[in-house]
N, C-alpha and C. Protein backbone atom coordinates (compact mmCIF):
# COMPACT_ATOMS: atom_id res chain seq x y z
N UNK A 1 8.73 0.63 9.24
CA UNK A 1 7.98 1.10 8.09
C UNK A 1 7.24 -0.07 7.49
N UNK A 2 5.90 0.37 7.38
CA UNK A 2 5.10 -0.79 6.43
C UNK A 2 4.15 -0.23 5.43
N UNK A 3 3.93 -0.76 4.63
CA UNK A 3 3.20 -0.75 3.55
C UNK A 3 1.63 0.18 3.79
N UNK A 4 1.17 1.15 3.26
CA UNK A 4 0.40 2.04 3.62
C UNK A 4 -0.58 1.60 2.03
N UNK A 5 -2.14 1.71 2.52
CA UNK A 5 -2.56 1.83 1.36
C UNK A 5 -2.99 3.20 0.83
N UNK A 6 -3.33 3.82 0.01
CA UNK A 6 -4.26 5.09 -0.33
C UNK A 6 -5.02 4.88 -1.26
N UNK A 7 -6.27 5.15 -1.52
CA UNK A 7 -7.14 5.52 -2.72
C UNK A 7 -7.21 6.46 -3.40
N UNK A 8 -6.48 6.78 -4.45
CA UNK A 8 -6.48 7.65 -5.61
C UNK A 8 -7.38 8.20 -5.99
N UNK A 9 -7.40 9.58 -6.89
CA UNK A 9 -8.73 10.55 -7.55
C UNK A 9 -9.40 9.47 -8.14
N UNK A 10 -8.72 8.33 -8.77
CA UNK A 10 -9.22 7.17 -9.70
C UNK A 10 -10.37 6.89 -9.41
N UNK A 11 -10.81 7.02 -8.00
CA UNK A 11 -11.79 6.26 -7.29
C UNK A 11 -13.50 6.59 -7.99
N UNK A 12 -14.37 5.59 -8.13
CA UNK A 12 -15.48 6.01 -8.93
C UNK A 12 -16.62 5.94 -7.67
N UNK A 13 -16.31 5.60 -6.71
CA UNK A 13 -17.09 5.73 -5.31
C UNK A 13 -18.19 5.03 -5.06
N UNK A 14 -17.34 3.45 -5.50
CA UNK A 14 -18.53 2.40 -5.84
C UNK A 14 -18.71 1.62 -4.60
N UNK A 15 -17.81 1.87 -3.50
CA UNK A 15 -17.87 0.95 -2.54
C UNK A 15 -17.76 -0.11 -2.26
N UNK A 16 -16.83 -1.12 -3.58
CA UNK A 16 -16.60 -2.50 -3.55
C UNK A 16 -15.64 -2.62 -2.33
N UNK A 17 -14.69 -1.74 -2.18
CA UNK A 17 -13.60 -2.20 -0.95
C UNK A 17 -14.19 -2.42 0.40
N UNK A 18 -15.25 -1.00 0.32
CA UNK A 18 -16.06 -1.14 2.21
C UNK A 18 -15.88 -2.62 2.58
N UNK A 19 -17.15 -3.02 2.17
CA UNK A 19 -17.13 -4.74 2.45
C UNK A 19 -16.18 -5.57 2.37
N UNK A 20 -15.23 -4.93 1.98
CA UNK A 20 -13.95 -6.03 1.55
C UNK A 20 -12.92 -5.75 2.60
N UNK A 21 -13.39 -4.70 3.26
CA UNK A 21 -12.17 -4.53 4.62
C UNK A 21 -12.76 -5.15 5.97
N UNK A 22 -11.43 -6.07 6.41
CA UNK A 22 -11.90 -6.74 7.79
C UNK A 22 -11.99 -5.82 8.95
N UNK A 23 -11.13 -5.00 8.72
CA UNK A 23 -11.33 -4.05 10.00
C UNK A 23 -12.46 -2.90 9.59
N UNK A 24 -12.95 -2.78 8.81
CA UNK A 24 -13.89 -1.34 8.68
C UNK A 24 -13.17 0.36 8.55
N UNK A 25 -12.07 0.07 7.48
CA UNK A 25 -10.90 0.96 7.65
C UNK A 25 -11.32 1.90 6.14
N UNK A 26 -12.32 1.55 5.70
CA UNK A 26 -12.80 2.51 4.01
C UNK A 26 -14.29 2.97 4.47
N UNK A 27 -14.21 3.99 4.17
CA UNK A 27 -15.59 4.81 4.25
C UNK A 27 -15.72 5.95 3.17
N UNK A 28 -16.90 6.05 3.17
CA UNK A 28 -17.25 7.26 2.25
C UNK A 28 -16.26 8.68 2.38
N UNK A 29 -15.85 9.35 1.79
CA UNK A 29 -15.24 10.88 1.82
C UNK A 29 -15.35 11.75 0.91
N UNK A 30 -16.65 12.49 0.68
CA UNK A 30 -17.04 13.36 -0.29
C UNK A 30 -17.45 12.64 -1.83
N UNK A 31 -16.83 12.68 -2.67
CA UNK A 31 -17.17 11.79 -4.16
C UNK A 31 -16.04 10.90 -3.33
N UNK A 32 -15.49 10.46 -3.17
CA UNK A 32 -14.57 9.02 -3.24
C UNK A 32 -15.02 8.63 -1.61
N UNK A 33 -13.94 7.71 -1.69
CA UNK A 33 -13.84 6.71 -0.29
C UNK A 33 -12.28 7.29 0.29
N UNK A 34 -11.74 7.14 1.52
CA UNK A 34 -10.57 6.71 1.76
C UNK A 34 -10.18 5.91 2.78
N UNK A 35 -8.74 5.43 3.38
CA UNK A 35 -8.83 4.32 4.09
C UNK A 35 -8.18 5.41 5.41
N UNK A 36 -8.44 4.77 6.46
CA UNK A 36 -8.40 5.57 7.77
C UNK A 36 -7.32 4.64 8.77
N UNK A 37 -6.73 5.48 9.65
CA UNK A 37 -6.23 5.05 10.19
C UNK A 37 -6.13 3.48 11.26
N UNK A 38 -7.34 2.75 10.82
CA UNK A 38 -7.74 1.51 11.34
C UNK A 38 -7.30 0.53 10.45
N UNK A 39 -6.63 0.95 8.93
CA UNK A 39 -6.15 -0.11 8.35
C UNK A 39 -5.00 -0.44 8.64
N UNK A 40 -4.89 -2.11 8.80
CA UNK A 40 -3.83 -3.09 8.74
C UNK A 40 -3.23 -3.62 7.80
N UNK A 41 -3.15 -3.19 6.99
CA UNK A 41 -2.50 -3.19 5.56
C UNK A 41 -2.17 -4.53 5.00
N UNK A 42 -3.83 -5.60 5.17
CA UNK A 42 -4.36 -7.10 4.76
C UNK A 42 -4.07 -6.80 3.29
N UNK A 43 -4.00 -5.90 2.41
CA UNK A 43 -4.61 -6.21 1.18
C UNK A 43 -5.60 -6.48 0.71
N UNK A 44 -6.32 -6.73 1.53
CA UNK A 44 -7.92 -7.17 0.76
C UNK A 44 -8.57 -6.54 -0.08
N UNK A 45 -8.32 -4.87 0.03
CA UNK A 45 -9.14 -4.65 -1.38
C UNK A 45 -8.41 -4.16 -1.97
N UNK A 46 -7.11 -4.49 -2.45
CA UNK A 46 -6.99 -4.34 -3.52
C UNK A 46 -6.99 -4.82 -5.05
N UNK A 47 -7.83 -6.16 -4.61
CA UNK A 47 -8.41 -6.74 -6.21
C UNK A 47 -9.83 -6.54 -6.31
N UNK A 48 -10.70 -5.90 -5.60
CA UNK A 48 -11.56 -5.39 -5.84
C UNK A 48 -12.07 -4.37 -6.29
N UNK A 49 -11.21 -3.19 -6.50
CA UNK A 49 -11.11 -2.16 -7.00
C UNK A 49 -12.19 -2.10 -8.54
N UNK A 50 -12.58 -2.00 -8.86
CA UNK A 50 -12.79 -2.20 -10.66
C UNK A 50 -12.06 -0.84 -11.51
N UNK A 51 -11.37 0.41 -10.62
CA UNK A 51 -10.86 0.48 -11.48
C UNK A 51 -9.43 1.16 -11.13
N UNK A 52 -9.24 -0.08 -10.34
CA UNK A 52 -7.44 -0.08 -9.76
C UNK A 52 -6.88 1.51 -9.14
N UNK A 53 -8.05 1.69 -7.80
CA UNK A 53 -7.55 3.38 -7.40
C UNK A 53 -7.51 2.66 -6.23
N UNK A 54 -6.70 1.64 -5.70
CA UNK A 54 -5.95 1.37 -4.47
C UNK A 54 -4.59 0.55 -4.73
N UNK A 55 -4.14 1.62 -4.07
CA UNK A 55 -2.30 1.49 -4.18
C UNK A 55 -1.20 1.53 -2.86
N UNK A 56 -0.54 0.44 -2.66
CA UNK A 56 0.33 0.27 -1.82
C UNK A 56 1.23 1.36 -1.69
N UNK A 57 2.11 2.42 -1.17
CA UNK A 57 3.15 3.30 -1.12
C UNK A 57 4.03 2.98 0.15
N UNK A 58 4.57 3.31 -0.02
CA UNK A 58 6.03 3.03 0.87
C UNK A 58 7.38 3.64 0.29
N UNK A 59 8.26 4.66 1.09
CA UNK A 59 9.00 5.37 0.78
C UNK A 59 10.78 4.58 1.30
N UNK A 60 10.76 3.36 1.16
CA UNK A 60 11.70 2.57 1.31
C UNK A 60 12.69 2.16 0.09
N UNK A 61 13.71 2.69 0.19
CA UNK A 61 14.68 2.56 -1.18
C UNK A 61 14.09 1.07 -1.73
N UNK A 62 14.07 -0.24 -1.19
CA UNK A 62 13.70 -1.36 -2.35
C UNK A 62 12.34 -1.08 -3.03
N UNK A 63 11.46 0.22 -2.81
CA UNK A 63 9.96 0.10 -3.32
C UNK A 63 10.58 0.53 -4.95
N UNK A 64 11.02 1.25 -4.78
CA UNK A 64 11.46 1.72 -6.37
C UNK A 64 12.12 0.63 -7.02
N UNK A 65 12.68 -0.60 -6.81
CA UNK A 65 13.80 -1.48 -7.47
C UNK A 65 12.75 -2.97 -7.00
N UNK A 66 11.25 -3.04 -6.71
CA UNK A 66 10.81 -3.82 -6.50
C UNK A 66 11.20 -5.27 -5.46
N UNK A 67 11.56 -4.63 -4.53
CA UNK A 67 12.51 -5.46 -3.76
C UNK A 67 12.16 -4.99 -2.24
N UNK A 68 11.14 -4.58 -2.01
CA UNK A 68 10.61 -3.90 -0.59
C UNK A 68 10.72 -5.04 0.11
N UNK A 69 11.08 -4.62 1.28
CA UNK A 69 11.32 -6.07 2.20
C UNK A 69 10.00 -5.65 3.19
N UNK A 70 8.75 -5.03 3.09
CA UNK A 70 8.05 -4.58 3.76
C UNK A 70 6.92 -5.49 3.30
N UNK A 71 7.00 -5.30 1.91
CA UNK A 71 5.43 -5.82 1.12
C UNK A 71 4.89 -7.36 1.27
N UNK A 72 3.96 -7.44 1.40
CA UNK A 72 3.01 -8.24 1.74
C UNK A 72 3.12 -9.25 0.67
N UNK A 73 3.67 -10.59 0.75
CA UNK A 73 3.79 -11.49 -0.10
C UNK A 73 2.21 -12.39 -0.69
């Protein structure tokens, strides 16, 4: 199990992440973007966001107690 990203309704469909993914894993999807099965779960966009609608999930008992032994240091 590893760290999965998703883009939330949050999304304002500005396209800062596109460019910000090394593999080409965000594309357009109706009003938002989402990330496709080509992501490697770099992190890269998730400080690009402007308005924080990309989020790590993972269904591993330490994700809830902040202690994921999965997540990307």
């Amino acid at each position: 199990m590893s760290h999965k990203f998703v883009i939330t309704d949050a999304c304002i469909n500005c396209g800062a992440c596109v460019d910000t993914c090394p593999v080409g894993a965000i594309e357009p999807k109706g009003t938002q973007h989402a990330i496709d099965s080509k992501c490697i779960q770099c992190g890269s966009c998730l400080g690009v966001c402007p308005v924080d609608a990309i989020h790590g999930v993972c269904d591993c008992a330490g994700c809830g107690e902040g202690t994921c032994p999965n997540r990307k240091k």
